[in-house]
C-alpha atoms as a PDB file:
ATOM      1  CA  UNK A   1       0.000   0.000   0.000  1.00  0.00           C
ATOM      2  CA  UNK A   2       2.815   2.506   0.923  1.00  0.00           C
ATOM      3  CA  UNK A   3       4.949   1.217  -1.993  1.00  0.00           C
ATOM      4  CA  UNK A   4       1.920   2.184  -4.662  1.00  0.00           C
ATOM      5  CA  UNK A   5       0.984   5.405  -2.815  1.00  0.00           C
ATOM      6  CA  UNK A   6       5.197   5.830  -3.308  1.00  0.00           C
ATOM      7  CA  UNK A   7       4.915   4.941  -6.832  1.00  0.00           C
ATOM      8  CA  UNK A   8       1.581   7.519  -7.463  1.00  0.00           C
ATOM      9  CA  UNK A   9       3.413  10.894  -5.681  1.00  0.00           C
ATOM     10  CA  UNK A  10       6.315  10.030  -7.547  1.00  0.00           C
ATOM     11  CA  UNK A  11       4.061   9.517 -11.062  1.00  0.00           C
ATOM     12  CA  UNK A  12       2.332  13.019 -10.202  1.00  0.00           C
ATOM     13  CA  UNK A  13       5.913  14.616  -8.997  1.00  0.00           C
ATOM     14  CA  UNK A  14       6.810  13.251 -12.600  1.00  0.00           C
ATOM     15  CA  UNK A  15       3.632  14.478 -14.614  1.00  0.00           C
ATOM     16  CA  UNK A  16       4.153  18.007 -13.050  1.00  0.00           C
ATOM     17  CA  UNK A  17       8.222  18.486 -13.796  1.00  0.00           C
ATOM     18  CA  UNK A  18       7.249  17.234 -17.482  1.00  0.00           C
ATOM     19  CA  UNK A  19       4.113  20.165 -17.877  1.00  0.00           C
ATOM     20  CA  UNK A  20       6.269  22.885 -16.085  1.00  0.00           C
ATOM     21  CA  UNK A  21       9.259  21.853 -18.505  1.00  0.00           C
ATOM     22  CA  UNK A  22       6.905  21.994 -21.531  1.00  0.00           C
ATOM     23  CA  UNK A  23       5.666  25.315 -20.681  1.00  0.00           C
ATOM     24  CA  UNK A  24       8.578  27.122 -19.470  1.00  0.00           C
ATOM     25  CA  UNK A  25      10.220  30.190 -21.648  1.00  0.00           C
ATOM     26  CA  UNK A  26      13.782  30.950 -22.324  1.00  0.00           C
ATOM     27  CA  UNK A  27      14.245  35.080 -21.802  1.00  0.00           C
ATOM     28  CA  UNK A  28      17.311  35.688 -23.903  1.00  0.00           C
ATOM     29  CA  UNK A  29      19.635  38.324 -22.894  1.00  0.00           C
ATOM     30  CA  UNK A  30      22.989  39.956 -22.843  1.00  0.00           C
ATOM     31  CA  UNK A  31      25.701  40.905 -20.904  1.00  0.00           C
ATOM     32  CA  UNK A  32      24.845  44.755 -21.265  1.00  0.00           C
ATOM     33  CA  UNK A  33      24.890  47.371 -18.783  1.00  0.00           C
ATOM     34  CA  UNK A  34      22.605  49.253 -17.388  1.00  0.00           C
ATOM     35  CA  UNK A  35      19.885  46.821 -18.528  1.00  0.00           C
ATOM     36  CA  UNK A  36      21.598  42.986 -17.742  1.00  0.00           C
ATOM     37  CA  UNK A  37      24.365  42.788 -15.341  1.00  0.00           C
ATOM     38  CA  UNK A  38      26.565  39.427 -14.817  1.00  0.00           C
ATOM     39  CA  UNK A  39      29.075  38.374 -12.286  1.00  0.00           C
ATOM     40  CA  UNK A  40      32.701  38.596 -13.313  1.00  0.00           C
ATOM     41  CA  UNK A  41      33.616  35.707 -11.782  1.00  0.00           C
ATOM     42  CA  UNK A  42      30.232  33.346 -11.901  1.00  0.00           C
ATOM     43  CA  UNK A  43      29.196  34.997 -15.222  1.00  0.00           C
ATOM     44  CA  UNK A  44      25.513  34.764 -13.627  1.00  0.00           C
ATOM     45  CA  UNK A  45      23.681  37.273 -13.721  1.00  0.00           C
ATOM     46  CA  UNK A  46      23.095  39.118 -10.699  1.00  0.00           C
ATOM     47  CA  UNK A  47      21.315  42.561 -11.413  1.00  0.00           C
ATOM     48  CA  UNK A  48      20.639  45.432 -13.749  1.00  0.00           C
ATOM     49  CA  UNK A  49      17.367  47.560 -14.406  1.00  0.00           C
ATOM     50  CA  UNK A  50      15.665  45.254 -16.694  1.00  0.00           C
ATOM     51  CA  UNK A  51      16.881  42.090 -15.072  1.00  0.00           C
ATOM     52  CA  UNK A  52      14.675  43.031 -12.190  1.00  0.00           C
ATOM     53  CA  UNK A  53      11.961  44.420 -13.861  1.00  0.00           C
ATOM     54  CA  UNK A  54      11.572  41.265 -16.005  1.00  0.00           C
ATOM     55  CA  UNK A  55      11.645  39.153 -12.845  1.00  0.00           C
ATOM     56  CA  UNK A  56       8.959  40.847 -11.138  1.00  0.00           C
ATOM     57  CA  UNK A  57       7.103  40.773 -14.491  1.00  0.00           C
ATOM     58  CA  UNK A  58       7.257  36.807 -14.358  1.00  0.00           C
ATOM     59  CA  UNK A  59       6.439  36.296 -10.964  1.00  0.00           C
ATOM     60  CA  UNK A  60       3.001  38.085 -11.160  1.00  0.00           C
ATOM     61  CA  UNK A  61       2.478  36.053 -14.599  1.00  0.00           C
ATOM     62  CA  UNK A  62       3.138  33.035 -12.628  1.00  0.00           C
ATOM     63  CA  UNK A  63       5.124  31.605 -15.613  1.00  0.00           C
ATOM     64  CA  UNK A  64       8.116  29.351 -15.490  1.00  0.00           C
ATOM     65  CA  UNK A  65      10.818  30.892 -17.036  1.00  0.00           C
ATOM     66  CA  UNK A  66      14.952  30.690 -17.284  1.00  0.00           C
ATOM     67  CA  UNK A  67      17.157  33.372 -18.619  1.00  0.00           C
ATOM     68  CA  UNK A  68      19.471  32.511 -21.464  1.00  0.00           C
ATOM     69  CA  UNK A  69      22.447  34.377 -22.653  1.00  0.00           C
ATOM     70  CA  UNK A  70      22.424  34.724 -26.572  1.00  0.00           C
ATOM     71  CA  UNK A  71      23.996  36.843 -28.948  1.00  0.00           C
ATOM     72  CA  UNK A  72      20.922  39.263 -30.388  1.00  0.00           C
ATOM     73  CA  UNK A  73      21.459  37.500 -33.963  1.00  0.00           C
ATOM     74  CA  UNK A  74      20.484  34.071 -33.220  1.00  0.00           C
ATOM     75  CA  UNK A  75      17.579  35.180 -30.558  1.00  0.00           C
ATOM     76  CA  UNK A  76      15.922  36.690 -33.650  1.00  0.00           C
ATOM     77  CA  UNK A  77      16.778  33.372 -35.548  1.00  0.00           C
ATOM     78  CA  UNK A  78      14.865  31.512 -32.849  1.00  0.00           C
ATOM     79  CA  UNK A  79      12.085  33.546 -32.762  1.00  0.00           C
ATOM     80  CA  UNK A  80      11.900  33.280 -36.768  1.00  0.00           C
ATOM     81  CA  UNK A  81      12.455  29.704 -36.606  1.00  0.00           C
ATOM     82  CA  UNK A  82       9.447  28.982 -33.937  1.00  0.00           C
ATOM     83  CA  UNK A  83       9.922  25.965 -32.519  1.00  0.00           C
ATOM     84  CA  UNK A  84      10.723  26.936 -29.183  1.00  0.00           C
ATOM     85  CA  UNK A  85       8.864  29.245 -26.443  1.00  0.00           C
ATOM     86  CA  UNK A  86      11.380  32.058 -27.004  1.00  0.00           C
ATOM     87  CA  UNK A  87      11.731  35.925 -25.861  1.00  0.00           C
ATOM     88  CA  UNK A  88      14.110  38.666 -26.549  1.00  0.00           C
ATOM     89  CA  UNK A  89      13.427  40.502 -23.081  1.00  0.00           C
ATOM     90  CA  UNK A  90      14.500  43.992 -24.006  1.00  0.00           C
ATOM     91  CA  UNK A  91      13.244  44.697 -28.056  1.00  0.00           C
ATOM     92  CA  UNK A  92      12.651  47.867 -29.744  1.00  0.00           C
ATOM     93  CA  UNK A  93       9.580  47.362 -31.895  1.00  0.00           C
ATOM     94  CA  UNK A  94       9.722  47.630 -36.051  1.00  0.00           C
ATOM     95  CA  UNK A  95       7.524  46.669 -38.192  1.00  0.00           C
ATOM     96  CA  UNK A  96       9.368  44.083 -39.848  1.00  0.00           C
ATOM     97  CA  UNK A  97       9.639  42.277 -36.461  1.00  0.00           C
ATOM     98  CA  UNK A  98       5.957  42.238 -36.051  1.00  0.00           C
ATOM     99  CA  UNK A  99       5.826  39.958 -39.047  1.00  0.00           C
ATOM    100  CA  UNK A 100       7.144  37.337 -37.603  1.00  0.00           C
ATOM    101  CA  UNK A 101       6.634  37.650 -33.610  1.00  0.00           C
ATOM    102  CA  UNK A 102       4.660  38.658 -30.556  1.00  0.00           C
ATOM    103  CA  UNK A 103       5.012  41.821 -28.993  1.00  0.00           C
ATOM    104  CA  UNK A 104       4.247  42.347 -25.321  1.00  0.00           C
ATOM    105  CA  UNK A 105       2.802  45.484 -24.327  1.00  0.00           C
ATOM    106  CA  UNK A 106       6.259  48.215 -23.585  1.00  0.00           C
ATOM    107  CA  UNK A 107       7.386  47.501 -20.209  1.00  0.00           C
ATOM    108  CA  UNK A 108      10.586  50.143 -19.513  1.00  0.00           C
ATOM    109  CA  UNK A 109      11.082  53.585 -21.975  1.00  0.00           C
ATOM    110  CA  UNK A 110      15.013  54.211 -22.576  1.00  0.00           C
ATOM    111  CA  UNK A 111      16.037  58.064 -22.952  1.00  0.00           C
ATOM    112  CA  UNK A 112      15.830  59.333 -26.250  1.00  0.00           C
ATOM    113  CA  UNK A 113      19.223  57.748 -28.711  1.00  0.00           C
ATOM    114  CA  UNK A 114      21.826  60.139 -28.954  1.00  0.00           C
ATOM    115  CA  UNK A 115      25.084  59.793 -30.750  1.00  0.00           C
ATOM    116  CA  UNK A 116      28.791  59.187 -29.160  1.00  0.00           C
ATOM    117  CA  UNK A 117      31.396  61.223 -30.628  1.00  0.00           C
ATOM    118  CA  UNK A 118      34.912  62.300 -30.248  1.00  0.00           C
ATOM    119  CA  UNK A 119      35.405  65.342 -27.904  1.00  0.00           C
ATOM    120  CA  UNK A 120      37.969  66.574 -30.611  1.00  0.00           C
ATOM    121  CA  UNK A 121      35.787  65.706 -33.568  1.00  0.00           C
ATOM    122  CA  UNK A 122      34.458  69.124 -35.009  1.00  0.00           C
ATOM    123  CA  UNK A 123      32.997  67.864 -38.306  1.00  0.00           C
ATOM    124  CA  UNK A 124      29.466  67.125 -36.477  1.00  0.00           C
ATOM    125  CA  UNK A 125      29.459  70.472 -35.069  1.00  0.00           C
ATOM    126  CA  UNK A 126      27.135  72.079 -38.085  1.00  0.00           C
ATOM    127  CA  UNK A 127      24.745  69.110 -37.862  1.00  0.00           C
ATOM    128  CA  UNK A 128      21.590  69.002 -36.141  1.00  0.00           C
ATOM    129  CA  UNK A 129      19.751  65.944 -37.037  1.00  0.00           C
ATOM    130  CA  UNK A 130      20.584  61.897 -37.619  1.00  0.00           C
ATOM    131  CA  UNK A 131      19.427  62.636 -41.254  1.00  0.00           C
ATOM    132  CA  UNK A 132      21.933  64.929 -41.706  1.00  0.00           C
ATOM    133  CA  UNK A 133      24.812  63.165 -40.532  1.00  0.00           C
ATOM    134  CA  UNK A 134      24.061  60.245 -42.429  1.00  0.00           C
ATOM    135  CA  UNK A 135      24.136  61.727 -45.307  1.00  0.00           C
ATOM    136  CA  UNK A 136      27.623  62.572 -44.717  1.00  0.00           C
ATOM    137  CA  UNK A 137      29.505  59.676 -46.091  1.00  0.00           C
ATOM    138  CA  UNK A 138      33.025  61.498 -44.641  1.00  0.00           C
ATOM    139  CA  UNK A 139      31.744  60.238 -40.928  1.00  0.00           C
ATOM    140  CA  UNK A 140      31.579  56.469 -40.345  1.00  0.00           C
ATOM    141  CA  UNK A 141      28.980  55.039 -38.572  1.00  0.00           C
ATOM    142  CA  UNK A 142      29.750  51.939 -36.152  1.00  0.00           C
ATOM    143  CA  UNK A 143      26.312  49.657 -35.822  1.00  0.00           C
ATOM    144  CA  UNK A 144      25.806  46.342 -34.169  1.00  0.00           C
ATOM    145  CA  UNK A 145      25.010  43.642 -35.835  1.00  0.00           C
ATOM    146  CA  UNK A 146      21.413  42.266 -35.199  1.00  0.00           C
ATOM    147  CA  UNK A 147      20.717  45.506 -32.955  1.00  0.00           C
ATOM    148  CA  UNK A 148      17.536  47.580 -34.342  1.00  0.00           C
ATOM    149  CA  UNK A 149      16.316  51.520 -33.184  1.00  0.00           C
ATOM    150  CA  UNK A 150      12.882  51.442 -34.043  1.00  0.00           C
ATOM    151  CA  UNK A 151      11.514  52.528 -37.694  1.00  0.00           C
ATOM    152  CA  UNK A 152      12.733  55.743 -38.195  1.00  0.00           C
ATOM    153  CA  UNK A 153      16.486  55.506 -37.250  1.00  0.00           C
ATOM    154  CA  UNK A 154      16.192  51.875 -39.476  1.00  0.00           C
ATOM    155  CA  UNK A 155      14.718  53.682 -42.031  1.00  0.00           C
ATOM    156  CA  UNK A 156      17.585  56.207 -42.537  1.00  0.00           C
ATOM    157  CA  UNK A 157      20.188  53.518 -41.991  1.00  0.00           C
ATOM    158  CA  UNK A 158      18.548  51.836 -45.158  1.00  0.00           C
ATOM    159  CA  UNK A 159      17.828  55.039 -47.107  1.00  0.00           C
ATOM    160  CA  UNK A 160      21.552  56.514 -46.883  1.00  0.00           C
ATOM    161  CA  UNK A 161      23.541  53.286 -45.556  1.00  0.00           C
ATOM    162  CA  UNK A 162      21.988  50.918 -47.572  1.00  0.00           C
ATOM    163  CA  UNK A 163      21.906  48.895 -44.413  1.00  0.00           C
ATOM    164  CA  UNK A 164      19.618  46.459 -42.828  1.00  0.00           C
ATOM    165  CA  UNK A 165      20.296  44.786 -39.528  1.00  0.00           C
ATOM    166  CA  UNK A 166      19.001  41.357 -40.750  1.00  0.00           C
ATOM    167  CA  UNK A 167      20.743  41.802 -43.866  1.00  0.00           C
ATOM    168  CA  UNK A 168      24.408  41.780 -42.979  1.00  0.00           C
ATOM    169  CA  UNK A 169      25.416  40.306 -46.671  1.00  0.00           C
ATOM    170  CA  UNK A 170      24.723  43.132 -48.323  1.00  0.00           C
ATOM    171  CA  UNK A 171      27.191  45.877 -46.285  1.00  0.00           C
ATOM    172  CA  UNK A 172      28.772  48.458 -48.386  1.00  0.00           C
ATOM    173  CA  UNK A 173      31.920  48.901 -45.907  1.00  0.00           C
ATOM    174  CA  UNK A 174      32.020  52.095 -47.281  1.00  0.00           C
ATOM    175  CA  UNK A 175      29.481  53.474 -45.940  1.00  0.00           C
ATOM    176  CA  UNK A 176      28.911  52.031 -42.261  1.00  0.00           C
ATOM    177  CA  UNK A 177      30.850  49.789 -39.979  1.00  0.00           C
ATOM    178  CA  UNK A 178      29.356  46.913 -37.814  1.00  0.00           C
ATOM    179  CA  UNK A 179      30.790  44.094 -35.244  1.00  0.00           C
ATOM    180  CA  UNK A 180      29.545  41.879 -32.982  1.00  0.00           C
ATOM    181  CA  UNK A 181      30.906  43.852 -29.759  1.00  0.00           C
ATOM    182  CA  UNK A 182      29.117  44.621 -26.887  1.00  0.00           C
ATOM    183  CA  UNK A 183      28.081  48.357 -26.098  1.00  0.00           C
ATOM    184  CA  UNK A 184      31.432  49.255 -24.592  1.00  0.00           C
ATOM    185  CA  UNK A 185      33.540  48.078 -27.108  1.00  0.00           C
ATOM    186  CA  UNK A 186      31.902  49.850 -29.649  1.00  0.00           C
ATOM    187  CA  UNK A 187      32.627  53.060 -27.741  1.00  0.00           C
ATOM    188  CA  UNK A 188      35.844  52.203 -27.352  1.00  0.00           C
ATOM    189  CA  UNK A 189      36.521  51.963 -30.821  1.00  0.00           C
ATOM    190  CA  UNK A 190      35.091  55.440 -31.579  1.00  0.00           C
ATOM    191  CA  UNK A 191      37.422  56.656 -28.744  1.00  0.00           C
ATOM    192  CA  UNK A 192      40.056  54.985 -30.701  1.00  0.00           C
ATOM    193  CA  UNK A 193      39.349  56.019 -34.003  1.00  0.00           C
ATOM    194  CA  UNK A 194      37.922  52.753 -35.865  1.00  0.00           C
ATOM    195  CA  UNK A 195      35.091  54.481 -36.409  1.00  0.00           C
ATOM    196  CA  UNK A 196      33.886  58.233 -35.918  1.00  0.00           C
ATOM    197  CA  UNK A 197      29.909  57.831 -34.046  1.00  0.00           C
ATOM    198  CA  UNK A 198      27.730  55.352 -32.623  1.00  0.00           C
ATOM    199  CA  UNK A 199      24.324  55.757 -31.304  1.00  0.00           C
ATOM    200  CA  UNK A 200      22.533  54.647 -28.101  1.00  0.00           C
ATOM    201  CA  UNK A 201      20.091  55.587 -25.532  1.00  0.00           C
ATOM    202  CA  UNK A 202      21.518  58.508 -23.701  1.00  0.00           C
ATOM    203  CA  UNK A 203      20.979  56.488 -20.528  1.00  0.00           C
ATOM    204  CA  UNK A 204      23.177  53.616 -21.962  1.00  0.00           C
ATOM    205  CA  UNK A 205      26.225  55.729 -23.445  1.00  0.00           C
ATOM    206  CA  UNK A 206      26.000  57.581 -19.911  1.00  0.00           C
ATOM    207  CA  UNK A 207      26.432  54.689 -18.291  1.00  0.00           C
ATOM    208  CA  UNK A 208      29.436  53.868 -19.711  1.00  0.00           C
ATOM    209  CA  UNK A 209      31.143  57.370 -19.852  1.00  0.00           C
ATOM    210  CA  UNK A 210      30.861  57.151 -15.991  1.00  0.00           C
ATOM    211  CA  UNK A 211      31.732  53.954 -15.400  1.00  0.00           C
ATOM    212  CA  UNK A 212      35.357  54.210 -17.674  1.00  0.00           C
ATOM    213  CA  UNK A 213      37.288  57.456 -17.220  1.00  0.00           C
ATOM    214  CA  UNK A 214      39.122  57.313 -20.528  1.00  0.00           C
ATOM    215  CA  UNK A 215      36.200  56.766 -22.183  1.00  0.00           C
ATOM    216  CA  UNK A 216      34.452  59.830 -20.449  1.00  0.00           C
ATOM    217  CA  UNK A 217      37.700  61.829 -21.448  1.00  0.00           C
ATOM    218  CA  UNK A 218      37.630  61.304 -24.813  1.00  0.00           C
ATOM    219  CA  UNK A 219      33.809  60.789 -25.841  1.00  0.00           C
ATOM    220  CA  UNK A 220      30.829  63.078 -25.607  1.00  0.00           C
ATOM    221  CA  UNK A 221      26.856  62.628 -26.125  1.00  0.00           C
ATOM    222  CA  UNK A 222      25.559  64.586 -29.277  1.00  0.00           C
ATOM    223  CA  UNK A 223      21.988  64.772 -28.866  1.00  0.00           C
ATOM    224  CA  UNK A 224      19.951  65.277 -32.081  1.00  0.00           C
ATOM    225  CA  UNK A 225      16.661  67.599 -33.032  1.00  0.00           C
ATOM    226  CA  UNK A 226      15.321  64.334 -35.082  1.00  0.00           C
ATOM    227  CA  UNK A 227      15.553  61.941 -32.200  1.00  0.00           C
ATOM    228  CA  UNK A 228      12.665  63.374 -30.215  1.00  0.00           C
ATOM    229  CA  UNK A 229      10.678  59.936 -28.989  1.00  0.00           C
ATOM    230  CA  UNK A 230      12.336  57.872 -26.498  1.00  0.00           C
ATOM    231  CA  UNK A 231      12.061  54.168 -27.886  1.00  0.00           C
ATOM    232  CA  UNK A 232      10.292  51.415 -25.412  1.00  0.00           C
ATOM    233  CA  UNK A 233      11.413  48.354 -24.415  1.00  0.00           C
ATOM    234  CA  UNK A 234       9.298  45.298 -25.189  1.00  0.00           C
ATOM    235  CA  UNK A 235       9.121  41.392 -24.637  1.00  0.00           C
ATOM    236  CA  UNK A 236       9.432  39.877 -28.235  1.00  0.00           C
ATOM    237  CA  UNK A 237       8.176  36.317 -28.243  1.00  0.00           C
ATOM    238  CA  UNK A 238       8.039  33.363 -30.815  1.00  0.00           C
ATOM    239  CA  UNK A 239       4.639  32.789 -31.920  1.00  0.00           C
ATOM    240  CA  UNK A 240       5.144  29.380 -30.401  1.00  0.00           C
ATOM    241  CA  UNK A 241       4.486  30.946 -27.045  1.00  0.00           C
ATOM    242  CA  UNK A 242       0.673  31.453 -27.895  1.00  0.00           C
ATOM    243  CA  UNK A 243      -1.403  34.461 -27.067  1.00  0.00           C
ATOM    244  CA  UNK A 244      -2.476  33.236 -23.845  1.00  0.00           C
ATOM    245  CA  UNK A 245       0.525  33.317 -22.589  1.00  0.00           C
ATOM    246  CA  UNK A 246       1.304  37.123 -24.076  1.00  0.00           C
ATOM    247  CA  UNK A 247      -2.182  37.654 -22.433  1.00  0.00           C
ATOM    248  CA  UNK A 248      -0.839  37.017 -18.869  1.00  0.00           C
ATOM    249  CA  UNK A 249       2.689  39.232 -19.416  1.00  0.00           C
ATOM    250  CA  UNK A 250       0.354  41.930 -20.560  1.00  0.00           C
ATOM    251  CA  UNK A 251      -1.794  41.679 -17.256  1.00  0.00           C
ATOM    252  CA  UNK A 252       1.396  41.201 -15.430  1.00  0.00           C
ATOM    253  CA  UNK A 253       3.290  44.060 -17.310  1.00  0.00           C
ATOM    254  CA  UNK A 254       0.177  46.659 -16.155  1.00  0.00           C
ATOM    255  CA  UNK A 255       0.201  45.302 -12.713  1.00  0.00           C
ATOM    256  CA  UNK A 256       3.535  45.878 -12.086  1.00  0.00           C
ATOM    257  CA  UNK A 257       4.388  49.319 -14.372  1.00  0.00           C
ATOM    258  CA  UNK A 258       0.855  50.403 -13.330  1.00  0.00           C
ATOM    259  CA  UNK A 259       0.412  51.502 -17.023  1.00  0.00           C
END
């Protein structure tokens, strides 16, 4: 008798592990201050603004969930692909992205983008706009790959780049830079000359310039009269995840934002 009642708790244990497994998410994310911060020695991560925000988003969806480091590129691959309960936790929203995904309601509003630039660098001093500093072929752009600043700043990327962030195959090198490095990096190789602006929330580059004293010595924010609408952060699903399950981040997403 205590042998089958044994065998049944165990069965149910069982049954349970398998359903939680089956409807748990992966959150993807990266190692990027302010937003996701990891441990230098654990490489866990252990805090940063959205990291906390997402995890009090999840509790009061009640939805299993484990967060998954992936490079931004092969998050939107998985997402496209759609065979696995997927989320990029910290999207911008374009319209090419709706095609192909679910879009939580916005969750956490950056500052509005602004560029980095060299203190030294006088060429951008006539320019007031994005629009019009794109158009200047002279100054090099440095983009990351995969990375996407809502419709209007993709739109001039494409119009006087010729650049796409999905489309990496058809770069004119000429005309814009991009890598794979992380936020920093990419600062530090305007600092350095490998490239002469890159673009970010204000709160992100600021981050940065106060964290790193060389980089605070050398670079400076150039805010622009075009970039007037801070860009919001969103959860960015796989359709796979169902709507049900969008449903219950939305609830959760008002509940805890009070939006």
């Amino acid at each position: 008798m205590i042998q089958r009642a044994i065998l049944l708790a165990l069965a149910i244990f069982s049954s349970y592990k398998s359903m939680a497994a089956e409807n748990l998410i992966t959150l993807h994310y990266q190692d990027r201050p302010p937003y996701f911060v990891t441990d230098n020695v654990t490489k866990q991560l252990k805090g940063g603004e959205l990291y906390l925000l997402i995890k009090k988003i999840m509790k009061e969806a009640n939805i299993p969930y484990e967060f998954q480091i992936e490079p931004i590129s092969r998050s939107i691959l998985a997402i496209k692909n759609n065979n696995e309960p997927v989320c990029i936790t910290y999207a911008y929203i374009t319209t090419e992205r709706e095609q192909f995904s679910y879009f939580s309601k916005p969750y956490y509003t950056d500052e509005i983008i602004a560029l980095a630039i060299r203190k030294e660098d006088k060429r951008f001093d006539k320019y007031k706009t994005l629009e019009e500093i794109m158009k200047d072929d002279s100054l090099m752009p440095l983009a990351k790959i995969g990375y996407s600043w809502g419709n209007y700043t993709n739109k001039l990327l494409a119009q006087y780049k010729n650049y796409i962030s999905t489309e990496i195959d058809k770069i004119d090198p000429k005309k814009i830079k991009v890598t794979s490095q992380e936020p920093k990096e990419m600062l530090q190789t305007v600092a350095n000359n490998g490239a002469d602006y890159t673009y970010f929330s204000i709160n992100e580059i600021q981050y940065h310039l106060n964290q790193n004293k060389e980089l605070k010595d050398k670079l400076k924010l150039k805010k622009l009269n075009d970039m007037k609408e801070a860009q919001s952060r969103y959860f960015m699903c796989a359709k796979i995840v169902g709507e049900k399950t969008m449903e219950k981040i939305n609830k959760a997403i008002k509940k805890v934002t009070h939006k």
